[in-house]
Protein backbone atom coordinates (compact mmCIF):
# COMPACT_ATOMS: atom_id res chain seq x y z
CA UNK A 1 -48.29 75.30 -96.70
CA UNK A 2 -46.19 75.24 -93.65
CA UNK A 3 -47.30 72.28 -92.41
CA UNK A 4 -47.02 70.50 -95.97
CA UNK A 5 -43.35 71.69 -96.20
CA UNK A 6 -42.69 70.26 -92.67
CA UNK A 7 -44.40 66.84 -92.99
CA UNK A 8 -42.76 66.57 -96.72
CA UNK A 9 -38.74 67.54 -95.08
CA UNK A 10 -40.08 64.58 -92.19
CA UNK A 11 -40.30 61.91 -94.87
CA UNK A 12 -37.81 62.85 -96.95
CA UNK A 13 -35.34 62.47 -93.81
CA UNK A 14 -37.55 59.20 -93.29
CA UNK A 15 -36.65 58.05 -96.38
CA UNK A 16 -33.01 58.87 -96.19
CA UNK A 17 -32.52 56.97 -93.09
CA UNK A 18 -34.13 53.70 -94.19
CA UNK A 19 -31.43 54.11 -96.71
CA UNK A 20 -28.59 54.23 -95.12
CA UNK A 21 -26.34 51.24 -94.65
CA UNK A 22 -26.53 49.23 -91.72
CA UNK A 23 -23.65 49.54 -89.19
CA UNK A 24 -21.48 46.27 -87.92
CA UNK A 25 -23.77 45.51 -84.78
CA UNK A 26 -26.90 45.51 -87.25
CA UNK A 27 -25.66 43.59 -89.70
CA UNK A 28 -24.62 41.00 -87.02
CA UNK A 29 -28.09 41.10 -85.75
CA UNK A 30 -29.33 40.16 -89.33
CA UNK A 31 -26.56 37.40 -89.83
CA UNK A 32 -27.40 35.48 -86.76
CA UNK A 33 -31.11 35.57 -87.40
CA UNK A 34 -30.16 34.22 -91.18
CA UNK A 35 -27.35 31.54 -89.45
CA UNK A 36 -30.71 30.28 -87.52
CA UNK A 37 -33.15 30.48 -90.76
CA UNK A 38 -30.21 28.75 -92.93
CA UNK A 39 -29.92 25.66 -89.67
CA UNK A 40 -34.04 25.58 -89.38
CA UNK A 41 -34.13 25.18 -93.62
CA UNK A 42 -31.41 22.38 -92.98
CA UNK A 43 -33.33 20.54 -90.65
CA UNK A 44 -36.70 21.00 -92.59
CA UNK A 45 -34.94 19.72 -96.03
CA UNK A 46 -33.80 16.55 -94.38
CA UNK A 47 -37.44 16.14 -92.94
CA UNK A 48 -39.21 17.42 -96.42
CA UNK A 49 -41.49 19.72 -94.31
CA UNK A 50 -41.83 22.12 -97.47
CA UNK A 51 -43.55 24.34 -95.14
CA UNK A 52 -41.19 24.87 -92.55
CA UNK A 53 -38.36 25.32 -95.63
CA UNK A 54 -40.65 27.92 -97.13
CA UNK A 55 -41.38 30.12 -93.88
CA UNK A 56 -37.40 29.95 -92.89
CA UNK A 57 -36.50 30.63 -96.82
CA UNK A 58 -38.72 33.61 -95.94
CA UNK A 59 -36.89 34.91 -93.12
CA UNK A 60 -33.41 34.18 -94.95
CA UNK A 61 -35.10 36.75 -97.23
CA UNK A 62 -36.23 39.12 -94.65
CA UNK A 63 -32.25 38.64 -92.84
CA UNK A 64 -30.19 39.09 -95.85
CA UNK A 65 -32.75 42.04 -97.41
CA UNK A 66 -30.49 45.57 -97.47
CA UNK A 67 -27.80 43.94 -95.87
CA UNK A 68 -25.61 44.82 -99.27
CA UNK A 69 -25.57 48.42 -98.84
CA UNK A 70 -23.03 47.36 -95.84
CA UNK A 71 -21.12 45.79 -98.08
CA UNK A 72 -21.17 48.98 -100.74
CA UNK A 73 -20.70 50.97 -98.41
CA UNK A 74 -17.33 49.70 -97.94
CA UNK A 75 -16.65 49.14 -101.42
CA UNK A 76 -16.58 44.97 -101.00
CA UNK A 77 -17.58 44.09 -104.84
CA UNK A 78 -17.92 40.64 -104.24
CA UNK A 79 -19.22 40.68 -100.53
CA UNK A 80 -22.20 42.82 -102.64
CA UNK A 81 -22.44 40.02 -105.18
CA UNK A 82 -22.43 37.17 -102.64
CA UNK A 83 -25.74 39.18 -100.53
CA UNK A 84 -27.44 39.58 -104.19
CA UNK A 85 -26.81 35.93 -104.77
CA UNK A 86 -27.47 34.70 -101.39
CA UNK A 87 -31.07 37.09 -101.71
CA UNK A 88 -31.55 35.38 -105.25
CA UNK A 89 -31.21 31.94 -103.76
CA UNK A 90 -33.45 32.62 -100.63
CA UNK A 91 -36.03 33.92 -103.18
CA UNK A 92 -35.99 31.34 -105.17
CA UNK A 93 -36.14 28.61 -102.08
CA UNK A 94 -39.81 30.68 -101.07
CA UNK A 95 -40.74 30.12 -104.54
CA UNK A 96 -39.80 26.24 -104.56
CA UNK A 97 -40.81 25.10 -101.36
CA UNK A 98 -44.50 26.81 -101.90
CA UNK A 99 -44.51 24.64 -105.17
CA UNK A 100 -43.31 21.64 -102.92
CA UNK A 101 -40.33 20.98 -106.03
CA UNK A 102 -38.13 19.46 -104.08
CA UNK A 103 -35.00 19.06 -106.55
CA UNK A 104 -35.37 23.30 -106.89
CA UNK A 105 -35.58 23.53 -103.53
CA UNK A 106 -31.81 21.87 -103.24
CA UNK A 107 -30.90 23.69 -105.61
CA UNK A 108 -31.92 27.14 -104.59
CA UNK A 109 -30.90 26.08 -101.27
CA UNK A 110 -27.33 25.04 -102.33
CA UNK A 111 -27.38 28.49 -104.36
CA UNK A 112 -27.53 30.57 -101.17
CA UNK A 113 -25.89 28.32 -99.14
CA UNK A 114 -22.93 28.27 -101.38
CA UNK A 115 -23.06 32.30 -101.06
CA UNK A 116 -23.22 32.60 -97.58
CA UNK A 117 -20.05 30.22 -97.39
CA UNK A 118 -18.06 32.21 -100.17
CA UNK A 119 -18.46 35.61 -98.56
CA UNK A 120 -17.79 33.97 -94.72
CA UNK A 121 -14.56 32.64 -96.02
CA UNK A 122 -13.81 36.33 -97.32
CA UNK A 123 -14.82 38.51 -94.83
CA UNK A 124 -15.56 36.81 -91.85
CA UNK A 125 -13.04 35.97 -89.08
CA UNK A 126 -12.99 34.09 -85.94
CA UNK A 127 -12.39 36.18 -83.05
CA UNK A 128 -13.04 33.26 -79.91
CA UNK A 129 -15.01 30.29 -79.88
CA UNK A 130 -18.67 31.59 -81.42
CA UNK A 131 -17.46 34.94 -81.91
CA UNK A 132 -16.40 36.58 -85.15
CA UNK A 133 -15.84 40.20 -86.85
CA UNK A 134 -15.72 41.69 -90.12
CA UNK A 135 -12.66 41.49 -91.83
């Protein structure tokens, strides 16, 4: 009984963890690895190697997935809204470029694009040359 008590207190604290919003440094981590998905989908689109678009809509999924609890944390509404809509669009790219639809591909593509710009433009600010910070 012990031991079930101890392993069940281990995953919920486990649990709790996973949940927790991501600081600053992590969500810069998963921005950069989405600002190199978002340039690799470019690139693919303009080539039409469906393929390529699909695996980097995939890791613009993986990048932008739990990033809003940073966002909630800090009580940004529409930094929340953009992610969700960003995470809609990167969803829906997967989804077109495995079908090889290349008109809902731009479109998806222009959905998330359009709300990765929006939330840049509201919370992001250039510090130097490549270097930027939360507003």
């Amino acid at each position: 009984m012990k031991k079930t008590f101890v392993s069940g207190l281990a995953g919920m604290l486990l649990g709790a963890s996973m949940l927790m919003a991501l600081d600053e440094k992590e969500l810069t981590t998963k921005m950069k690895a989405a600002g190199d998905h978002m340039n690799a989908i470019r690139k693919a689109m303009q080539g039409g190697a469906m393929a390529d678009v699909a695996t980097h809509a995939k890791g613009m999924v993986s990048a932008l997935d739990g990033t809003e609890g940073f966002w909630k944390e800090r009580k940004m509404d529409d930094a929340v809204k953009f992610n969700l809509d960003g995470l809609e669009g990167a969803r829906a790219l997967v989804k077109a470029a495995e079908g090889s639809d290349n008109a809902a591909a731009r479109t998806a593509a222009s959905k998330m694009g359009g709300a990765c710009k929006s939330c840049h433009e509201a919370h992001r600010e250039k510090v130097s040359d490549g270097v930027y910070r939360i507003k």
